[in-house]
C-alpha atoms as a PDB file:
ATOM      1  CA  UNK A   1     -11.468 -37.962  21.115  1.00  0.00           C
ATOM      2  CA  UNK A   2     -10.171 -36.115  17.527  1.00  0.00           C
ATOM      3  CA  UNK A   3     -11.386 -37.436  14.684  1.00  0.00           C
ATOM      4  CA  UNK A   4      -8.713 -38.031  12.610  1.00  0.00           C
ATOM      5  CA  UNK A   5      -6.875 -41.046  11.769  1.00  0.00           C
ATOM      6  CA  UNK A   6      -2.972 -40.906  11.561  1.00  0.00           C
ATOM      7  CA  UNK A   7      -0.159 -43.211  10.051  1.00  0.00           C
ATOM      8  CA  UNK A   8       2.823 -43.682  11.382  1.00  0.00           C
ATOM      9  CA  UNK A   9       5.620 -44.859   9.488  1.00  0.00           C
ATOM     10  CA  UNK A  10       8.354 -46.357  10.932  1.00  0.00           C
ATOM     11  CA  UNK A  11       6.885 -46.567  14.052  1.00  0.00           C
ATOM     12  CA  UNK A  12       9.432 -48.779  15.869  1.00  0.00           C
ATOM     13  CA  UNK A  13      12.125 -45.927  15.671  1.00  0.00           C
ATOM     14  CA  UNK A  14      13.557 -44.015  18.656  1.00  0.00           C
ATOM     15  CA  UNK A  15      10.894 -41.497  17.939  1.00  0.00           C
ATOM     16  CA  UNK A  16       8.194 -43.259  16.696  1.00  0.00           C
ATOM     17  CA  UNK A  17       7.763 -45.656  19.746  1.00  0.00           C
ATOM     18  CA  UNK A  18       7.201 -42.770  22.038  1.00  0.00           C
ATOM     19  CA  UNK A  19       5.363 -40.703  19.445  1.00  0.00           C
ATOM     20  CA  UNK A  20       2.680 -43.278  18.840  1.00  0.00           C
ATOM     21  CA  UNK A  21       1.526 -43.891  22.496  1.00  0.00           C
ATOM     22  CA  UNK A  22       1.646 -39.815  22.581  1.00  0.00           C
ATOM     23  CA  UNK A  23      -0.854 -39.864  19.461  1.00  0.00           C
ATOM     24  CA  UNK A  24      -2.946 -42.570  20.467  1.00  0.00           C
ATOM     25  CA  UNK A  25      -3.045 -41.039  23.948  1.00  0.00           C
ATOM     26  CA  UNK A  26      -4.795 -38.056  22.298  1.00  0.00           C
ATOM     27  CA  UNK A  27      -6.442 -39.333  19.507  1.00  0.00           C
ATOM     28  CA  UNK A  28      -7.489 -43.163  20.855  1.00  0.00           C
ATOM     29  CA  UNK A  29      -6.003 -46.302  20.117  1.00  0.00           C
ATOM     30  CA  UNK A  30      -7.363 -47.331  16.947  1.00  0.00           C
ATOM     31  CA  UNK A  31      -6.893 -43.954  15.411  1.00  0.00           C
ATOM     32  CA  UNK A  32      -3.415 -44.053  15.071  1.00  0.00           C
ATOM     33  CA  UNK A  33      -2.377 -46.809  12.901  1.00  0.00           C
ATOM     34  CA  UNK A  34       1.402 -47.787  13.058  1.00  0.00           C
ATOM     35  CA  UNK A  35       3.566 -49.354  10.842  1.00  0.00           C
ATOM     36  CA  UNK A  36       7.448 -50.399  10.449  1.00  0.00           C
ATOM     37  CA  UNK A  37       9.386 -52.301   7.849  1.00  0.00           C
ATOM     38  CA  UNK A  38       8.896 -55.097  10.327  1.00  0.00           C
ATOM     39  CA  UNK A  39       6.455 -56.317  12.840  1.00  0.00           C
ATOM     40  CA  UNK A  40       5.981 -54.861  16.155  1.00  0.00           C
ATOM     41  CA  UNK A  41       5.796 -56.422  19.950  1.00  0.00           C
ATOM     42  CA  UNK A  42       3.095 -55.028  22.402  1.00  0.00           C
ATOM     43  CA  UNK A  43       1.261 -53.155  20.156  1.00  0.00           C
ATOM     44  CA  UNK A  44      -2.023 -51.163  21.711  1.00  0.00           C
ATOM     45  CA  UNK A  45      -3.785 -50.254  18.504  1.00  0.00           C
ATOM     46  CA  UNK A  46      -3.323 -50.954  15.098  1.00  0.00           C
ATOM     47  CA  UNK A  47      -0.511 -51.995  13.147  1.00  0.00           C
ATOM     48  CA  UNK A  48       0.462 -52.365   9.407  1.00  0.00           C
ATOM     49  CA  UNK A  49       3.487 -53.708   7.779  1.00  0.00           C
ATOM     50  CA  UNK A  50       4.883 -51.532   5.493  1.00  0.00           C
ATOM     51  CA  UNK A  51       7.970 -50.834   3.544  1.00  0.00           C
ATOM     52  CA  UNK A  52       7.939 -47.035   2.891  1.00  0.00           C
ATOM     53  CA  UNK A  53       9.173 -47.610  -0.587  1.00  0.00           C
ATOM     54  CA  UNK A  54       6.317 -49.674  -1.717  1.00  0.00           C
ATOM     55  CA  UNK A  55       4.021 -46.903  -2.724  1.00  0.00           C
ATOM     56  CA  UNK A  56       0.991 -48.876  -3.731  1.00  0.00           C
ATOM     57  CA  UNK A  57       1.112 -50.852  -0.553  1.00  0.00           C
ATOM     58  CA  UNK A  58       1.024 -47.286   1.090  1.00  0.00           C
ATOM     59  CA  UNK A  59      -1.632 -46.164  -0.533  1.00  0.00           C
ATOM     60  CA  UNK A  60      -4.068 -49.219   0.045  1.00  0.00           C
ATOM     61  CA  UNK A  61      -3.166 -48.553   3.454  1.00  0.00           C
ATOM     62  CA  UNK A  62      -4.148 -44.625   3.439  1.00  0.00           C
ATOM     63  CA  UNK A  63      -7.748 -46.153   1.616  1.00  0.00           C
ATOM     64  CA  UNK A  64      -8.121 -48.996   3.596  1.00  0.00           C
ATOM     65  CA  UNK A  65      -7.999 -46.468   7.231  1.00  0.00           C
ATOM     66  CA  UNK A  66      -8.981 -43.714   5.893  1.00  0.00           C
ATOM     67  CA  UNK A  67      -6.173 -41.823   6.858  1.00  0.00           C
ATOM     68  CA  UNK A  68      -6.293 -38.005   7.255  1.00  0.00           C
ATOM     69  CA  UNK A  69      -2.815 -37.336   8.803  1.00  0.00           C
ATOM     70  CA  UNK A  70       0.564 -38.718   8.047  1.00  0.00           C
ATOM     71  CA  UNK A  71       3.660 -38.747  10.261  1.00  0.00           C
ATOM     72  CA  UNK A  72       6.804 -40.101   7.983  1.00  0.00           C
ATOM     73  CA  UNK A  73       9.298 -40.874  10.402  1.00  0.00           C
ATOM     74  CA  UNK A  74      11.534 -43.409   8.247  1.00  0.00           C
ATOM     75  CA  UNK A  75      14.897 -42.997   7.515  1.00  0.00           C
ATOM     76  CA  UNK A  76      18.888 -44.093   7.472  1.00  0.00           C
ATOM     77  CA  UNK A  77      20.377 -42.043  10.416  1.00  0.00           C
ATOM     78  CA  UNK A  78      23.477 -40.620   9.908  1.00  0.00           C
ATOM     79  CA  UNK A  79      26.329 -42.554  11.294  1.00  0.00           C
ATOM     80  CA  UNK A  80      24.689 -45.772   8.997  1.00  0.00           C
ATOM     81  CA  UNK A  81      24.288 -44.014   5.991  1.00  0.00           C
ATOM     82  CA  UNK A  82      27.872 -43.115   5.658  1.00  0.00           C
ATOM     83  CA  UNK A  83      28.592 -46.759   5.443  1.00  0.00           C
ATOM     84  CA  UNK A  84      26.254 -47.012   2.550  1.00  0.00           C
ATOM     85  CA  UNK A  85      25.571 -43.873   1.020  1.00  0.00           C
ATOM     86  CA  UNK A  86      23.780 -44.870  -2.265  1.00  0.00           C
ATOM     87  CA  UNK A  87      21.324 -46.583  -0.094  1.00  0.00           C
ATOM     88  CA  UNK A  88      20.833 -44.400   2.308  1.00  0.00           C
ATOM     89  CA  UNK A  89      20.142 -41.635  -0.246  1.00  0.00           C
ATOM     90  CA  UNK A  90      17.735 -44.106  -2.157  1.00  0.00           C
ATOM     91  CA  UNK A  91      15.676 -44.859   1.175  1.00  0.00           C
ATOM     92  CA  UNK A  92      15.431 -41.364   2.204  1.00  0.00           C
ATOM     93  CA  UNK A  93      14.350 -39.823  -0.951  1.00  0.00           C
ATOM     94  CA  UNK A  94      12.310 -42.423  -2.627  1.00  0.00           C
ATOM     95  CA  UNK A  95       9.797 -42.620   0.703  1.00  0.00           C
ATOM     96  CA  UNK A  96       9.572 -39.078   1.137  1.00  0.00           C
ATOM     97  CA  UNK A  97       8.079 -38.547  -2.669  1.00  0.00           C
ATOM     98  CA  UNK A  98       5.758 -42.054  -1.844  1.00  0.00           C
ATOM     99  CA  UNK A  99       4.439 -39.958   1.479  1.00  0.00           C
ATOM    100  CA  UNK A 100       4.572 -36.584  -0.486  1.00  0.00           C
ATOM    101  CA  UNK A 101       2.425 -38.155  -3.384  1.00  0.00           C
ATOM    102  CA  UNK A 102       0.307 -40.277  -1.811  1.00  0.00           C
ATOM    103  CA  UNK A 103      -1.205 -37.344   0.100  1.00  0.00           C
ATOM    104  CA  UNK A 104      -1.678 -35.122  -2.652  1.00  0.00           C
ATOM    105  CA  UNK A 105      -3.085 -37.395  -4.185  1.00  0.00           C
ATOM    106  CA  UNK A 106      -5.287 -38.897  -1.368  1.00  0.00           C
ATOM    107  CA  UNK A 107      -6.099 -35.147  -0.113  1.00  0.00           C
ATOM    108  CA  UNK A 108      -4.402 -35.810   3.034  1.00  0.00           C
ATOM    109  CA  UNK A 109      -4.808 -32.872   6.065  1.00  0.00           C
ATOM    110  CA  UNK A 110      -1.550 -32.709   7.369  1.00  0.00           C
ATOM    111  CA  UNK A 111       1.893 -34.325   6.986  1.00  0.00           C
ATOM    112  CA  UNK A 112       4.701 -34.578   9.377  1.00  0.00           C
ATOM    113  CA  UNK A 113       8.369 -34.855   8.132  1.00  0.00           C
ATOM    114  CA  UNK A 114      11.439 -34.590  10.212  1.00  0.00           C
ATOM    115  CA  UNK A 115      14.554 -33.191   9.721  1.00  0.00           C
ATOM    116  CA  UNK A 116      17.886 -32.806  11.500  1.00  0.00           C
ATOM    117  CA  UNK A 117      21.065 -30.350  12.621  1.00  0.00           C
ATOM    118  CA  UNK A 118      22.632 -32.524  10.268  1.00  0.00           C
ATOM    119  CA  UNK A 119      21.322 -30.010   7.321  1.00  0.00           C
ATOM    120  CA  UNK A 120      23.889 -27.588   8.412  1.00  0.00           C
ATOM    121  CA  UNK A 121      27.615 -27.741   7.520  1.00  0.00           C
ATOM    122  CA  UNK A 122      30.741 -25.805   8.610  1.00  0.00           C
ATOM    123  CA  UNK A 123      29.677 -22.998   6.681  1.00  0.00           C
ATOM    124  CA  UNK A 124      27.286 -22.282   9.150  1.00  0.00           C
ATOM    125  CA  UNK A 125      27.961 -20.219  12.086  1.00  0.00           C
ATOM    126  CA  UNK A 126      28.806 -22.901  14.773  1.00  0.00           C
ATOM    127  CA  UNK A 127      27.177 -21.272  17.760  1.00  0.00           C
ATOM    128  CA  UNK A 128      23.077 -20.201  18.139  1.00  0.00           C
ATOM    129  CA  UNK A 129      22.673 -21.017  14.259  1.00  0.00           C
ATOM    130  CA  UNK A 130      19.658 -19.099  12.702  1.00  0.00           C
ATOM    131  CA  UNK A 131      16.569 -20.522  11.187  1.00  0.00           C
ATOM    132  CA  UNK A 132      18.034 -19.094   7.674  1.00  0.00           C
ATOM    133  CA  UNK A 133      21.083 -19.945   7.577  1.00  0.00           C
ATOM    134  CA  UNK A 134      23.270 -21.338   4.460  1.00  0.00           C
ATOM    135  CA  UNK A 135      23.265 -25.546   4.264  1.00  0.00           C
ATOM    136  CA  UNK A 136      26.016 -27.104   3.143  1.00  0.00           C
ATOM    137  CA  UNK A 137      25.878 -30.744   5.289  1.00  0.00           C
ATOM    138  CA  UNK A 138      28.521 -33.105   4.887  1.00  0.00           C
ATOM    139  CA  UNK A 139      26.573 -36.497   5.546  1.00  0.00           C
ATOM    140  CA  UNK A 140      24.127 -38.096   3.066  1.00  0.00           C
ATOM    141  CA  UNK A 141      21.767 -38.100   5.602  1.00  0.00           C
ATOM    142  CA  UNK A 142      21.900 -34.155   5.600  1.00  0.00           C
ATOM    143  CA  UNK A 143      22.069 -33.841   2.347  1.00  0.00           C
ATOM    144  CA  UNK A 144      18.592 -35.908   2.206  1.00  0.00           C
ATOM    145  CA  UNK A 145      17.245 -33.763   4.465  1.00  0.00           C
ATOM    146  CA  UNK A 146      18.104 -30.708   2.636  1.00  0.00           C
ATOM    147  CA  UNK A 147      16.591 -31.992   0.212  1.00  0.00           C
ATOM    148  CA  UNK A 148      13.464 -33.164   1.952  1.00  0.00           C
ATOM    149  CA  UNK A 149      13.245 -29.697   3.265  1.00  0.00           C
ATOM    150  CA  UNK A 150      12.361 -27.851   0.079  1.00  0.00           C
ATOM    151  CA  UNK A 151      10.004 -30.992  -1.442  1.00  0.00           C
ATOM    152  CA  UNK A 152       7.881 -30.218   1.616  1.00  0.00           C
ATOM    153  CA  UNK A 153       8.363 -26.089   0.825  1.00  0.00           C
ATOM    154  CA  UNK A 154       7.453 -27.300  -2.809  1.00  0.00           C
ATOM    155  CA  UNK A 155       5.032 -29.424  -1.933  1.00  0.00           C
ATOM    156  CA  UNK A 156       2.800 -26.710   0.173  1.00  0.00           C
ATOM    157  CA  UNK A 157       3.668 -23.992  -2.236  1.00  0.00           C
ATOM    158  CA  UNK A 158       2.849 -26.016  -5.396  1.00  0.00           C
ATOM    159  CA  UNK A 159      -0.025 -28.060  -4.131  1.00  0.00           C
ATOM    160  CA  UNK A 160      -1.102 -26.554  -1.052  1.00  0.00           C
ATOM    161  CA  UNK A 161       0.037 -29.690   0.772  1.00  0.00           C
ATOM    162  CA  UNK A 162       0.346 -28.956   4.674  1.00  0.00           C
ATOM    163  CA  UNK A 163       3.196 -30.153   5.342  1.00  0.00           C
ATOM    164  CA  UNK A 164       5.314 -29.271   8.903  1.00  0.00           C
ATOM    165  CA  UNK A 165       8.977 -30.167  10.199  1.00  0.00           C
ATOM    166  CA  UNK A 166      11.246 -29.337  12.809  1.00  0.00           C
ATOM    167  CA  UNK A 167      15.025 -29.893  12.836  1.00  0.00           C
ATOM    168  CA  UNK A 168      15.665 -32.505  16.024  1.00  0.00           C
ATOM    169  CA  UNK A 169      19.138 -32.216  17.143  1.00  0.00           C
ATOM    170  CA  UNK A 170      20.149 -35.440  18.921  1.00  0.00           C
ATOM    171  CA  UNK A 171      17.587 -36.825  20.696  1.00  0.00           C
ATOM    172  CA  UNK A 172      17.827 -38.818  24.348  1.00  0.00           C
ATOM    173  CA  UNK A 173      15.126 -40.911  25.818  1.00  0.00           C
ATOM    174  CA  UNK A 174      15.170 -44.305  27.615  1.00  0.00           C
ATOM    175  CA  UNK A 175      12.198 -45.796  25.807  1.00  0.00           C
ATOM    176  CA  UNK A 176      14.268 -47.374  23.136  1.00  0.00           C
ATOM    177  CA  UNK A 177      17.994 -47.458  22.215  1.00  0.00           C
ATOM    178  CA  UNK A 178      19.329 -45.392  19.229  1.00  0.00           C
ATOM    179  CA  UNK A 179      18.917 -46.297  16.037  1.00  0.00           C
ATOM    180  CA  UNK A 180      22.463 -45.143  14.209  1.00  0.00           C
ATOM    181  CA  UNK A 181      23.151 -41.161  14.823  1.00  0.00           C
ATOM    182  CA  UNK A 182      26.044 -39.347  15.958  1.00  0.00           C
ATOM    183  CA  UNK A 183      24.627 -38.097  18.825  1.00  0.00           C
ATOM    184  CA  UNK A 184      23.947 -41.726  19.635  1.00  0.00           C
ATOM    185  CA  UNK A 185      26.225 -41.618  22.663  1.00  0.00           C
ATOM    186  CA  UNK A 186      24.063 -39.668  24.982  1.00  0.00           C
ATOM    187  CA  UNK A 187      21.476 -42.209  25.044  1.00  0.00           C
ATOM    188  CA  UNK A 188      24.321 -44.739  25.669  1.00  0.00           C
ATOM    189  CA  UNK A 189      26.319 -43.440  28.201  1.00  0.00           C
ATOM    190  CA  UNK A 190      23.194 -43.907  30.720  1.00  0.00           C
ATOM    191  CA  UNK A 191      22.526 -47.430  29.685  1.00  0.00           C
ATOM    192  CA  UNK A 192      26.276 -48.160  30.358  1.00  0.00           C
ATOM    193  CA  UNK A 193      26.250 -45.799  33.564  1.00  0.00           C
ATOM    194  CA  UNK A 194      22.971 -48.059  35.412  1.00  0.00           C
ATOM    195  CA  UNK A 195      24.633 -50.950  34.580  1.00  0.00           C
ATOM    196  CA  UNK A 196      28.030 -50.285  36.448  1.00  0.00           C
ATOM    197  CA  UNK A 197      29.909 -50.136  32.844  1.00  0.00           C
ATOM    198  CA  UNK A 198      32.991 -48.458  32.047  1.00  0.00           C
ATOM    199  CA  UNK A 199      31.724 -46.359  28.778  1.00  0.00           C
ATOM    200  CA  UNK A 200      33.495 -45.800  25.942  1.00  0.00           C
ATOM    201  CA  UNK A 201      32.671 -42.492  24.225  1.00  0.00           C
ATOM    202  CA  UNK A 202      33.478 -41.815  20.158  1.00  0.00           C
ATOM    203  CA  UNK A 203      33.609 -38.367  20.684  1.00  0.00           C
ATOM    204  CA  UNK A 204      36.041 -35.725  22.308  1.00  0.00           C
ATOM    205  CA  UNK A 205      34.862 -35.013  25.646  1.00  0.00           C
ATOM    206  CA  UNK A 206      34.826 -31.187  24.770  1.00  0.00           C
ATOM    207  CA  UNK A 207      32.774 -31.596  21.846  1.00  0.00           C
ATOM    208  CA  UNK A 208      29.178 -29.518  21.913  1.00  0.00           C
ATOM    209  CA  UNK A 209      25.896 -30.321  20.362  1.00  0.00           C
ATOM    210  CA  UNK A 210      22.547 -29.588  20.764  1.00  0.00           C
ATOM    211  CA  UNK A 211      20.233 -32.066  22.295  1.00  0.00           C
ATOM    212  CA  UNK A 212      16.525 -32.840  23.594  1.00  0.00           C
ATOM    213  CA  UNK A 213      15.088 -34.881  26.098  1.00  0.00           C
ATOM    214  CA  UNK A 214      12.534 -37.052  24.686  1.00  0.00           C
ATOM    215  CA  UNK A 215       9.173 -35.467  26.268  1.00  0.00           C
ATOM    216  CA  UNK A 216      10.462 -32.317  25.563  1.00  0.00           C
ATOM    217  CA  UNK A 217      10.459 -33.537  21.389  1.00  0.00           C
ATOM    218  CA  UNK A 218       7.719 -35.058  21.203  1.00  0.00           C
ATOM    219  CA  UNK A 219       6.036 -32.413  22.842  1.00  0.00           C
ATOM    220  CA  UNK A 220       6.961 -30.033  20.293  1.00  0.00           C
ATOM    221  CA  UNK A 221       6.342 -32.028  17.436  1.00  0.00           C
ATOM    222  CA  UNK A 222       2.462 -32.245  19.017  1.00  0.00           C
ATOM    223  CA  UNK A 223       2.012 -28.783  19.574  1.00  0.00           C
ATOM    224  CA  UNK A 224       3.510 -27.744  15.858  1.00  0.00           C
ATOM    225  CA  UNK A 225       1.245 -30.142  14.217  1.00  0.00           C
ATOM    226  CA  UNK A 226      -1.674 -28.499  16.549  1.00  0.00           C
ATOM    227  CA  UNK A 227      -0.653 -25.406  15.618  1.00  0.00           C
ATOM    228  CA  UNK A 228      -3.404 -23.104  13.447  1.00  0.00           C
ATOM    229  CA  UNK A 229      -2.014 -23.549   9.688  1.00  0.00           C
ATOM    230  CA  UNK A 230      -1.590 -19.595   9.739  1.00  0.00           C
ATOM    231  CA  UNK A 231       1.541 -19.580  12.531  1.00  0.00           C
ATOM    232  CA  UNK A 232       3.231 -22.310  10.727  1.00  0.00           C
ATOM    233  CA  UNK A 233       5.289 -19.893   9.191  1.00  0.00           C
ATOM    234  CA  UNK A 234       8.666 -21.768   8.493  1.00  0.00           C
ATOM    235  CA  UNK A 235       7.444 -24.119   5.538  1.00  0.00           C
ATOM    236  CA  UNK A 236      11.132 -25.834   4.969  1.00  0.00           C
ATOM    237  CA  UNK A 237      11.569 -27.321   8.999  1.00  0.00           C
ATOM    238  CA  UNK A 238      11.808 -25.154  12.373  1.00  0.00           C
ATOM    239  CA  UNK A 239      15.049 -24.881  14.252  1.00  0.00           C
ATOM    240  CA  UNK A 240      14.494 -26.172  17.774  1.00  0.00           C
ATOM    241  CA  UNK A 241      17.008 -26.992  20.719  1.00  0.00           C
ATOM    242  CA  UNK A 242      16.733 -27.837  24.320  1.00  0.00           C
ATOM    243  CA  UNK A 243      19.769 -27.809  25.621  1.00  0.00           C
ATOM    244  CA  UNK A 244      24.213 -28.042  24.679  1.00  0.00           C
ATOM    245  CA  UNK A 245      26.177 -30.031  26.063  1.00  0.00           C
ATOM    246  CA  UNK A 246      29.417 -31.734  25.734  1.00  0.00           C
ATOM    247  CA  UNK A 247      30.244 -35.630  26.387  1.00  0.00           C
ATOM    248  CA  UNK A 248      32.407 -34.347  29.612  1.00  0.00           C
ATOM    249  CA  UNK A 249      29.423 -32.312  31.045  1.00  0.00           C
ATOM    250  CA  UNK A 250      26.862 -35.172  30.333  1.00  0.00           C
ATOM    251  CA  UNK A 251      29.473 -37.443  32.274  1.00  0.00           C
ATOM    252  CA  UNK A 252      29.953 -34.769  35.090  1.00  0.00           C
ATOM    253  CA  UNK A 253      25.792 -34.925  35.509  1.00  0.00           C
ATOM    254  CA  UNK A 254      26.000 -38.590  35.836  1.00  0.00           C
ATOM    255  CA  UNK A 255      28.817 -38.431  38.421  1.00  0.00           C
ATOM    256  CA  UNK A 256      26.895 -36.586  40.557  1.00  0.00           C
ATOM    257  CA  UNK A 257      24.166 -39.437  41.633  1.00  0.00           C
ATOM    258  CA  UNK A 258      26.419 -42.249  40.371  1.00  0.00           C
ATOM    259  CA  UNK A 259      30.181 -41.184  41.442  1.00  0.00           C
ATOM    260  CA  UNK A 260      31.609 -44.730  40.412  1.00  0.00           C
ATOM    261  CA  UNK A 261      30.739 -43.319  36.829  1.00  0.00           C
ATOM    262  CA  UNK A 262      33.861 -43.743  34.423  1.00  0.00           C
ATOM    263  CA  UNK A 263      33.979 -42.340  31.108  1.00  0.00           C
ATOM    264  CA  UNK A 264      37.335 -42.664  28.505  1.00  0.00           C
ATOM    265  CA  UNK A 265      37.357 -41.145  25.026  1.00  0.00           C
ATOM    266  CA  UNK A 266      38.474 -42.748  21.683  1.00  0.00           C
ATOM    267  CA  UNK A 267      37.024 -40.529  18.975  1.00  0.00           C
ATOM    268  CA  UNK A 268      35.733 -42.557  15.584  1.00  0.00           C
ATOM    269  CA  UNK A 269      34.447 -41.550  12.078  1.00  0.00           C
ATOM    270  CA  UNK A 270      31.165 -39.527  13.875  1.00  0.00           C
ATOM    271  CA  UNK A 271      33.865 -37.162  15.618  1.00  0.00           C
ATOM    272  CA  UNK A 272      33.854 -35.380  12.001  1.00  0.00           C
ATOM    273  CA  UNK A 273      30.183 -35.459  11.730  1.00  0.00           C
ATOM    274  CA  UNK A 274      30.591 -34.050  14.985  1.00  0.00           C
ATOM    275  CA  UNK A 275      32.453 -31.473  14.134  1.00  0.00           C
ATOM    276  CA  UNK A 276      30.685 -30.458  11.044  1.00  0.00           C
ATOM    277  CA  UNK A 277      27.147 -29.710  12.818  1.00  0.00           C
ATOM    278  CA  UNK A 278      26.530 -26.346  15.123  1.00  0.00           C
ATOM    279  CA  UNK A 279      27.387 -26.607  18.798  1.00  0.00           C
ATOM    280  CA  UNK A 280      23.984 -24.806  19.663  1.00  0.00           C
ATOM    281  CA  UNK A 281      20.833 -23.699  17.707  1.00  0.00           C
ATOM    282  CA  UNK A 282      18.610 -20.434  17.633  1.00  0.00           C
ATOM    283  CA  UNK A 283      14.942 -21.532  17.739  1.00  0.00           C
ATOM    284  CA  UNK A 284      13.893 -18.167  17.812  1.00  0.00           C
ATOM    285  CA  UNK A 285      11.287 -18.619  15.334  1.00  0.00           C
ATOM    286  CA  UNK A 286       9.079 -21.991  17.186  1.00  0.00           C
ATOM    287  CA  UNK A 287       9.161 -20.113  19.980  1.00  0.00           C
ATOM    288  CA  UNK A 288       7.618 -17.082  18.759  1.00  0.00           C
ATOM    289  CA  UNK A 289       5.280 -18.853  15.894  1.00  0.00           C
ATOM    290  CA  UNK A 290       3.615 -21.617  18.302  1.00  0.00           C
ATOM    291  CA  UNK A 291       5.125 -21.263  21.680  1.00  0.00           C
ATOM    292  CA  UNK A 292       7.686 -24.498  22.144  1.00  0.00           C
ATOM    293  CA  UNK A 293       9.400 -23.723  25.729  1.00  0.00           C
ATOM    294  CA  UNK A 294      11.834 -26.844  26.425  1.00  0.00           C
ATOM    295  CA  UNK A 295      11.096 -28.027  29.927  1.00  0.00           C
ATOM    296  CA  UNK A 296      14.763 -30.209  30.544  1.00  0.00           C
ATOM    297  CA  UNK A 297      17.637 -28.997  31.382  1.00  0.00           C
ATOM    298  CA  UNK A 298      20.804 -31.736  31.562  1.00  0.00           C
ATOM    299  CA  UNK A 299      20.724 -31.645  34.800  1.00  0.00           C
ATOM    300  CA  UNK A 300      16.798 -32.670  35.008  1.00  0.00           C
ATOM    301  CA  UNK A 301      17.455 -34.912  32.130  1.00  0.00           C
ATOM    302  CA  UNK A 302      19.794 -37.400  33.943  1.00  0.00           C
ATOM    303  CA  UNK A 303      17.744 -37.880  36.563  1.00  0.00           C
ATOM    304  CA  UNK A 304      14.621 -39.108  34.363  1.00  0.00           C
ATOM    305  CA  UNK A 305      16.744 -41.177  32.661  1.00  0.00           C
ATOM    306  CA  UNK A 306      18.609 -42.680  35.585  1.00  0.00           C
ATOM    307  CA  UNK A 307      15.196 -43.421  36.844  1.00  0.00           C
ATOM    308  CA  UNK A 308      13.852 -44.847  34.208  1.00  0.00           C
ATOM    309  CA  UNK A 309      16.778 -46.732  33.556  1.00  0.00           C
ATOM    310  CA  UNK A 310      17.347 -48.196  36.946  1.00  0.00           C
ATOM    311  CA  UNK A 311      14.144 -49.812  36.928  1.00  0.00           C
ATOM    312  CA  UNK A 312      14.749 -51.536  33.072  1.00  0.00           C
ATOM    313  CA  UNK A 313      17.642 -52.691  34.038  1.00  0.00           C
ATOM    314  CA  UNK A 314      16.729 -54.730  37.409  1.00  0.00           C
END
């Protein structure tokens, strides 16, 4: 087994569940230490509560582990922090600089921070969006990440901090329910579909984002943080996409094992979101820096999940 130690914070997140058992898969149970803002059921290695704004208490945890690698994976989604947007911005920031200082301070190896599709805007061209392309978000949650983006570029150019990021466009696994995104509905739409429920979708049925099955991300997010520090190249936070698709075409995958599916449309509040983010991503630059491939299609997707889901929900 490695011999580094890793903290994860906010382990009980869509991500972080999954992303744990990944680590501790490779690294062994008690070197991956996770911790959430609350305590944790069926836990198979350590665990630490922690609220990411407390930086002492982070620290003491760093010392007290010995902690070489950090994965910060807290943060207000973006569907919840338009409710609150003061907050939201508060919680974002103010844990990132904890994380950031803490492991210059502490000498830390590595430091994983993720960002979003939500960074771009409708200035940015809606279809295959480049790496470098111009970010004007209209969320606070993209506007945090934006931000979070160039205090890890500052961080690694100032301080020679190595820090890593990729941009997740909505993510769908069955491991855990979402946590308050826009793409939110492609997770739900499958719970709802096992369970013989008609599903109520808040966004147009023609409206295209990018997604990525759940393997597939945390796949990547291993093999970037594997990656030799030389083909990191991207210092801000890699574009990477799996797949587009639309609410209708998700629905039309569904139908096909499950033709009882039915699917109506009243478009809320995240139908703007929606509409502000790109309708498919160029991750030209991942693929030719470390090698991410996606291995889902939709298609391939559903059927995982339907699987998956079947058996929960027994």
């Amino acid at each position: 087994m490695k011999q580094d130690k890793i903290l994860i914070i906010g382990a009980g997140g869509q991500i972080g569940s999954v992303l744990t058992e990944a680590l501790r898969a490779s690294f062994g149970n008690d070197h991956v230490i996770a911790s959430d803002l609350r305590p944790l059921n069926n836990q198979t290695g350590p665990f630490e509560q922690l609220d990411a704004l407390n930086s002492r208490a982070l620290a003491g945890i760093v010392n007290k582990h010995r902690i070489t690698q950090i994965y910060h994976l807290a943060a207000i989604l973006s569907a919840s922090g338009e409710k609150n947007p003061l907050w939201a911005w508060d919680i974002n920031m103010r844990s990132l600089f904890n994380v950031l200082e803490v492991a210059r301070k502490k000498n830390i190896k590595k430091v994983y921070y993720p960002s979003s599709i939500a960074v771009f805007g409708r200035e940015a061209a809606p279809t295959n969006t480049p790496q470098f392309e111009v970010l004007i978000p209209e969320t606070v949650y993209g506007i945090s990440k934006v931000a979070g983006e160039n205090w890890a570029n500052y961080y690694f150019k100032r301080y020679g901090l190595d820090v890593r990021s990729i941009r997740y466009p909505g993510i769908v696994g069955h491991e855990s329910m979402p946590g308050g995104g826009t793409t939110d509905y492609a997770v739900d739409i499958y719970h709802y579909a096992v369970q013989g429920k008609h599903f109520e979708c808040f966004l147009r049925e023609n409206t295209p984002l990018p997604m990525l099955y759940m393997p597939d991300a945390i796949r990547a997010t291993l093999q970037l943080m594997e990656a030799p520090a030389e083909k990191v190249k991207v210092r801000t936070s890699y574009n990477l996409s799996g797949m587009t698709f639309t609410p209708q075409a998700v629905a039309a995958s569904i139908k096909k094992q499950m033709p009882d599916f039915q699917i109506s449309y009243a478009p809320d509040f995240r139908q703007a979101i929606a509409d502000s983010w790109p309708g498919s991503i160029d991750d030209t630059h991942a693929r030719e820096d470390w090698g991410w491939k996606p291995e889902y299609d939709l298609d391939a997707m559903t059927t995982d999940m339907l699987f998956h889901l079947k058996k929960q929900y027994r």
